[in-house]
C-alpha atoms as a PDB file:
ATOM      1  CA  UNK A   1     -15.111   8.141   8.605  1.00  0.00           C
ATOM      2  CA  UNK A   2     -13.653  10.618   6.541  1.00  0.00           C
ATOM      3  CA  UNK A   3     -15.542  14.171   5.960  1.00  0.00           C
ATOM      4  CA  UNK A   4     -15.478  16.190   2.749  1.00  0.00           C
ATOM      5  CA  UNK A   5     -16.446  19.981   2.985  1.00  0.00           C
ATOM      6  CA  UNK A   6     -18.278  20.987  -0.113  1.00  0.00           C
ATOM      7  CA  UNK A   7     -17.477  25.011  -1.068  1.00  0.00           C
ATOM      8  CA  UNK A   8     -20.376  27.082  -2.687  1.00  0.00           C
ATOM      9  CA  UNK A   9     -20.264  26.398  -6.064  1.00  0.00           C
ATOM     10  CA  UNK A  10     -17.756  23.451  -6.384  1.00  0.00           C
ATOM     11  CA  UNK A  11     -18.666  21.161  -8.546  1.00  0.00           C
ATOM     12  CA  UNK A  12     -20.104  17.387  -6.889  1.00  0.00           C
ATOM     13  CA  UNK A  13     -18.098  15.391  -9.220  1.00  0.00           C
ATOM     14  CA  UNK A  14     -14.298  17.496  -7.503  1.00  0.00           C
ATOM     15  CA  UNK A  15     -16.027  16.792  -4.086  1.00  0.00           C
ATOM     16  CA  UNK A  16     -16.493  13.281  -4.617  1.00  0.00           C
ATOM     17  CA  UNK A  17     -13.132  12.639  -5.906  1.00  0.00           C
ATOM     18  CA  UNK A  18     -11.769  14.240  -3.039  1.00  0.00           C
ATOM     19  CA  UNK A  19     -13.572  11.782  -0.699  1.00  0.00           C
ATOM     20  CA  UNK A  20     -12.701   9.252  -2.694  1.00  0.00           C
ATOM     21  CA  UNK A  21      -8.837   9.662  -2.341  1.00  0.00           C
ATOM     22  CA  UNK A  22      -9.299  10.396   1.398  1.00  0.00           C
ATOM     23  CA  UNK A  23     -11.119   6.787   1.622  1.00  0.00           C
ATOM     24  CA  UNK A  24      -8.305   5.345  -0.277  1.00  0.00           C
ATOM     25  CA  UNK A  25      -5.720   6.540   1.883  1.00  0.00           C
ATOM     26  CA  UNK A  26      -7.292   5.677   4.992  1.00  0.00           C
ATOM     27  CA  UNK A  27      -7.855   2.303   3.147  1.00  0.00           C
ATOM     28  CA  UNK A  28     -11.514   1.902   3.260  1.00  0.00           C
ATOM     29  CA  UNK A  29     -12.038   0.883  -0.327  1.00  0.00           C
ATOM     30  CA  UNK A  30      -9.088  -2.292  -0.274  1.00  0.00           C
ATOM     31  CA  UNK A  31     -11.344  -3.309   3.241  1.00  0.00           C
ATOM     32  CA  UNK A  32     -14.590  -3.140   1.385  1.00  0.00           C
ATOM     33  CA  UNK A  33     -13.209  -4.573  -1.668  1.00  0.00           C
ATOM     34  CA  UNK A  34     -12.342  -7.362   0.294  1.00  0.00           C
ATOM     35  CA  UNK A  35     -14.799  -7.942   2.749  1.00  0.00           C
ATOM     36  CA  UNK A  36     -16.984  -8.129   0.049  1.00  0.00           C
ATOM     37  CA  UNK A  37     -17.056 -11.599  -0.570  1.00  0.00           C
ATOM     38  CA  UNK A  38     -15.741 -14.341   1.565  1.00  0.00           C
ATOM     39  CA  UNK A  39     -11.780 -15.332   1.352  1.00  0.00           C
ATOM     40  CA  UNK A  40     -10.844 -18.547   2.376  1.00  0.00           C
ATOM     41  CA  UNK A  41      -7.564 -19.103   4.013  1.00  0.00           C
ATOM     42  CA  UNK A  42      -5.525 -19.803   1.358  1.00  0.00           C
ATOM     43  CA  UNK A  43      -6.770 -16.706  -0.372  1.00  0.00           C
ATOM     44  CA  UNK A  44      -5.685 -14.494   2.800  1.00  0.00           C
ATOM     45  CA  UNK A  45      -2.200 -16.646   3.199  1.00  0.00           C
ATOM     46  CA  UNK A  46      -1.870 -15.626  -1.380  1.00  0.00           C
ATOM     47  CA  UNK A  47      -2.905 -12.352  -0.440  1.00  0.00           C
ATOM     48  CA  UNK A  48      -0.690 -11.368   2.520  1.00  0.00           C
ATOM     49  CA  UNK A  49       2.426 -12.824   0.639  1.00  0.00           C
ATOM     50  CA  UNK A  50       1.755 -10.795  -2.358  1.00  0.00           C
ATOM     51  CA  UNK A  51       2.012  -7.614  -0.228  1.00  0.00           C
ATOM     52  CA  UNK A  52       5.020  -8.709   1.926  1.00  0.00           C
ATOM     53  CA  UNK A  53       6.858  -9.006  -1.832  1.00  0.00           C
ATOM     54  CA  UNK A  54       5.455  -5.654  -2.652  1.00  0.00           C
ATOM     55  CA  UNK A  55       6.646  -4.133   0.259  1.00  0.00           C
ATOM     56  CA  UNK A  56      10.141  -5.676  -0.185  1.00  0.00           C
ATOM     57  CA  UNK A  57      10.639  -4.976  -3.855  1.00  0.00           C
ATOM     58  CA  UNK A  58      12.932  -2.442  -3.568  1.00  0.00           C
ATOM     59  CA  UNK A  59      15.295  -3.851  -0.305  1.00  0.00           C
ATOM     60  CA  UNK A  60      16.164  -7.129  -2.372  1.00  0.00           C
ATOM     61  CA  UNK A  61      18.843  -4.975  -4.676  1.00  0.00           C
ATOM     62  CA  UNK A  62      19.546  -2.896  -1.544  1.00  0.00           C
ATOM     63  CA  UNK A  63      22.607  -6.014  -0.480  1.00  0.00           C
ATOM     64  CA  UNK A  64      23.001  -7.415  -4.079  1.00  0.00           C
ATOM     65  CA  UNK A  65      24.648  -4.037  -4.999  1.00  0.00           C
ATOM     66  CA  UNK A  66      27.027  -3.785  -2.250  1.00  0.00           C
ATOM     67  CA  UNK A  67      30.047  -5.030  -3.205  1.00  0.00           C
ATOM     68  CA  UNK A  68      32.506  -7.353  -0.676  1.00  0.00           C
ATOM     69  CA  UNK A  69      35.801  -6.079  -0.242  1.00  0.00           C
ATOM     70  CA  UNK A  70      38.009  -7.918   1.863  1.00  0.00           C
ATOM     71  CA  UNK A  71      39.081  -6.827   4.969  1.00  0.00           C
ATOM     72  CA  UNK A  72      42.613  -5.425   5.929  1.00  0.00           C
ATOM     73  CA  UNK A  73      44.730  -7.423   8.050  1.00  0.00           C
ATOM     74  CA  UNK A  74      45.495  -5.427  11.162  1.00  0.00           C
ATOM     75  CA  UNK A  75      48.910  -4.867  11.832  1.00  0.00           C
END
């Protein structure tokens, strides 16, 4: 559980959004978000493909960029 040490003086509101990124980042608020109600398989199978294609945004130009040159005969 993550632990926010409030200075003297500093504000709640700076405190709490402190905790609150520390929650995210540990990923506390996607678990409770979700557990929240109940997801039926197919939800779970929509969800997890959703973040696979997140997560591989960026390698699907990665090969179609690379250009084939042929190779040289060896001599």
């Amino acid at each position: 559980m993550p632990e926010v040490d409030i200075k003297k003086g500093e504000p709640i509101d700076r405190a709490l959004k402190r905790l609150k990124g520390k929650m995210e980042s540990e990923g506390i608020i996607e678990e409770m978000r979700r557990l929240r109600s109940f997801e039926t398989p197919a939800q779970r199978t929509k969800r997890k493909a959703r973040a696979a294609a997140k997560r591989n945004r960026g390698n699907r130009f990665r090969f179609t960029l690379r250009e084939d040159k042929p190779k040289e005969e060896r001599s």
